[in-house]
Protein backbone atom coordinates (compact mmCIF):
# COMPACT_ATOMS: atom_id res chain seq x y z
CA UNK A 1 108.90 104.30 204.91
CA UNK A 2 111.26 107.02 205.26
CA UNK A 3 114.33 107.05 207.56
CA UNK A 4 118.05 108.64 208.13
CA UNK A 5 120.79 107.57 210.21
CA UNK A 6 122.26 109.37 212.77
CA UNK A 7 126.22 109.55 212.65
CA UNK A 8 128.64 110.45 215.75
CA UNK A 9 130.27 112.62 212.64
CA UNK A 10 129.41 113.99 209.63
CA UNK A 11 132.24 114.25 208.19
CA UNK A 12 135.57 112.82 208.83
CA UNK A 13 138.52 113.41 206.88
CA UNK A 14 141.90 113.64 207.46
CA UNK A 15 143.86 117.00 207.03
CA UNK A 16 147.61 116.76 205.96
CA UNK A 17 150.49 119.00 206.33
CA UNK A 18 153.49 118.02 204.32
CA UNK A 19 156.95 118.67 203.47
CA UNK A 20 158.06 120.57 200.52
CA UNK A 21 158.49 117.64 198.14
CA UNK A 22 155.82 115.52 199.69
CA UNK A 23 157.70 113.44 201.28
CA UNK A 24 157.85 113.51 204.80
CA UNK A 25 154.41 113.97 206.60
CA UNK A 26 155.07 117.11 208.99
CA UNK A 27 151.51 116.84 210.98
CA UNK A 28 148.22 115.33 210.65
CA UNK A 29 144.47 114.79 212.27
CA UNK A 30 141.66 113.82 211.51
CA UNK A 31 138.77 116.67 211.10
CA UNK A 32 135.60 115.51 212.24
CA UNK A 33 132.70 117.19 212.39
CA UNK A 34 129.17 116.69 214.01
CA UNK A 35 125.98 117.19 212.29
CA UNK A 36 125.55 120.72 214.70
CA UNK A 37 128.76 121.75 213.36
CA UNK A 38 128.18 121.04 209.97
CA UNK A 39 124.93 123.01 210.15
CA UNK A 40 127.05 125.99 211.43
CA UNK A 41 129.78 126.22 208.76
CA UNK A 42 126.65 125.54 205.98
CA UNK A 43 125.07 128.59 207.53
CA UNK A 44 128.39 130.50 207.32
CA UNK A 45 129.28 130.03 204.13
CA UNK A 46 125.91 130.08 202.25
CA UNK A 47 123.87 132.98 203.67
CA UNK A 48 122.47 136.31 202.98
CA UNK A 49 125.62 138.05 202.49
CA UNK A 50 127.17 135.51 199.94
CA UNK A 51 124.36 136.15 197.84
CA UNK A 52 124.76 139.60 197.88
CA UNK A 53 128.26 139.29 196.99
CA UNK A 54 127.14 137.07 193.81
CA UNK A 55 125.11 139.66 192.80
CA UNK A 56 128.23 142.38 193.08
CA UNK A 57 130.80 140.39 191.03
CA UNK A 58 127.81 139.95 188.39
CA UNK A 59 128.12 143.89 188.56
CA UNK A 60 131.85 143.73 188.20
CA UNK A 61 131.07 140.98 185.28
CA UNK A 62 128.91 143.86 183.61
CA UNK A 63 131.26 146.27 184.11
CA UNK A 64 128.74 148.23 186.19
CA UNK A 65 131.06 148.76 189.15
CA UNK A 66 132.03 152.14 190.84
CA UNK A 67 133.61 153.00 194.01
CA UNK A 68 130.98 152.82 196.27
CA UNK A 69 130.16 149.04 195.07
CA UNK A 70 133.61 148.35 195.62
CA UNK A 71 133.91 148.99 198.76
CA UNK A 72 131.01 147.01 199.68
CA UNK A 73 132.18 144.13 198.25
CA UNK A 74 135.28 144.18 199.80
CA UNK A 75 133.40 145.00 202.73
CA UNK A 76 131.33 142.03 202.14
CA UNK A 77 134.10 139.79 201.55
CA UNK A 78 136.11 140.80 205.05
CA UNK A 79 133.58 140.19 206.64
CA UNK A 80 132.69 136.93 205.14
CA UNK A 81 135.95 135.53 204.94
CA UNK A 82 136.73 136.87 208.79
CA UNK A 83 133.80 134.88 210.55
CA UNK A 84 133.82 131.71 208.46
CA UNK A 85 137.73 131.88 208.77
CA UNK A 86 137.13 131.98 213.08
CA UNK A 87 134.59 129.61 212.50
CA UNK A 88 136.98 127.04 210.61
CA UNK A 89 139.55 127.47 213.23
CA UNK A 90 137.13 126.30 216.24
CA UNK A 91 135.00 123.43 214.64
CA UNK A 92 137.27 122.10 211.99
CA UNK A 93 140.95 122.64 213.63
CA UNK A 94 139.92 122.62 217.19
CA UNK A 95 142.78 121.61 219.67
CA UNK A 96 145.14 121.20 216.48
CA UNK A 97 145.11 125.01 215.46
CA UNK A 98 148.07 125.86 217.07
CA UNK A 99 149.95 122.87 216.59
CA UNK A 100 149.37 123.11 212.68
CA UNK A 101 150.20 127.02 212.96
CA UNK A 102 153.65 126.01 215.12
CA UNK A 103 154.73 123.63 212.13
CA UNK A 104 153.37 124.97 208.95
CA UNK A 105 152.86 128.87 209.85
CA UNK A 106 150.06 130.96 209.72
CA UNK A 107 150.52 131.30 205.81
CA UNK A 108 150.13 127.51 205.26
CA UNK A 109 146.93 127.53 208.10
CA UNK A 110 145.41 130.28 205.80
CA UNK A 111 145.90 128.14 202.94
CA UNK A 112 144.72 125.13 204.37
CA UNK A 113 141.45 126.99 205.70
CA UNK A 114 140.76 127.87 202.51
CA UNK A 115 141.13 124.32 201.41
CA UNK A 116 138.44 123.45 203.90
CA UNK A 117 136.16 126.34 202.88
CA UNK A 118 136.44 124.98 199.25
CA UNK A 119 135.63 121.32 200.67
CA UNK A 120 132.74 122.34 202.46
CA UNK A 121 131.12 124.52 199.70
CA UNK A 122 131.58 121.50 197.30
CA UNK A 123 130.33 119.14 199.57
CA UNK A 124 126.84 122.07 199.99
CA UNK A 125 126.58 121.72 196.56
CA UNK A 126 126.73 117.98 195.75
CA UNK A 127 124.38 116.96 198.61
CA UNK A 128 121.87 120.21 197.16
CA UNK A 129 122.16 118.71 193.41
CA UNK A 130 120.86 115.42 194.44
CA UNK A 131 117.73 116.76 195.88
CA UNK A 132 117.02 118.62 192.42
CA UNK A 133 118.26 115.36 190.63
CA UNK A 134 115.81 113.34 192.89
CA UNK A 135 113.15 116.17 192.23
CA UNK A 136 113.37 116.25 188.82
CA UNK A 137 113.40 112.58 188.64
CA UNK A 138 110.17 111.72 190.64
CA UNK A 139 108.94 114.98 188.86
CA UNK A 140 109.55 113.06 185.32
CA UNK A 141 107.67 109.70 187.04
CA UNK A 142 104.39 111.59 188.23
CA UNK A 143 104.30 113.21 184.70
CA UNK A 144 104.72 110.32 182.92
CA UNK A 145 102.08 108.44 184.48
């Protein structure tokens, strides 16, 4: 038999804005996101476009890189970072965006939105590497017998 649970939230995890030293807590929620949601920032920051941009800084790797390819991978980037930056804000901050931005600054909401993005991608690619794990382990059963 096969069978998943639903969840009220995917994920749920509590974002922290601190002091200097650490140790006064300035402001803090909890980010919780639905399965929809989830699904949304996935799409955002694994599409089309980011492997595209993989493909560019394998260019830059090779030193095959002129003017026109960098503009389109700073072109690529802006526009990458712009929407899954918006996207952040809404499903991840909601109603605590400005609050955060009122204590911390915009500098600090940056930074933490690119804590998130970071988060999120590492949490893509953990739940991906247990399929192939899983894969390659039934793969190794059938084979063997």
């Amino acid at each position: 038999m096969l069978s998943i649970n639903t969840r009220k939230y995917e994920i749920e995890e509590d974002i922290l804005l601190n002091n200097e030293d650490e140790s006064k807590e300035l402001f803090r929620f909890t980010m919780k996101l639905t399965s929809d949601e989830l699904n949304k920032l996935n799409k955002a920051l694994l599409n089309k476009d980011t492997l595209k941009l993989a493909n560019k800084i394998k260019d830059i790797e090779n030193g095959e890189l002129n003017e026109e390819k960098i503009d389109e991978v700073f072109e690529i980037t802006s526009k990458m970072n712009e929407e899954t930056f918006k996207l952040i804000g809404e499903l991840c901050f909601k109603e605590n965006k400005e609050k955060f931005i009122e204590i911390g600054g915009e500098v600090k909401y940056i930074q933490m939105v690119e804590m998130i993005s970071d988060f999120l991608l590492i949490n893509i690619m953990k739940n991906n590497q247990k399929r192939v794990n899983t894969m390659n382990s039934e793969l190794t059963k059938i084979t063997k017998n």
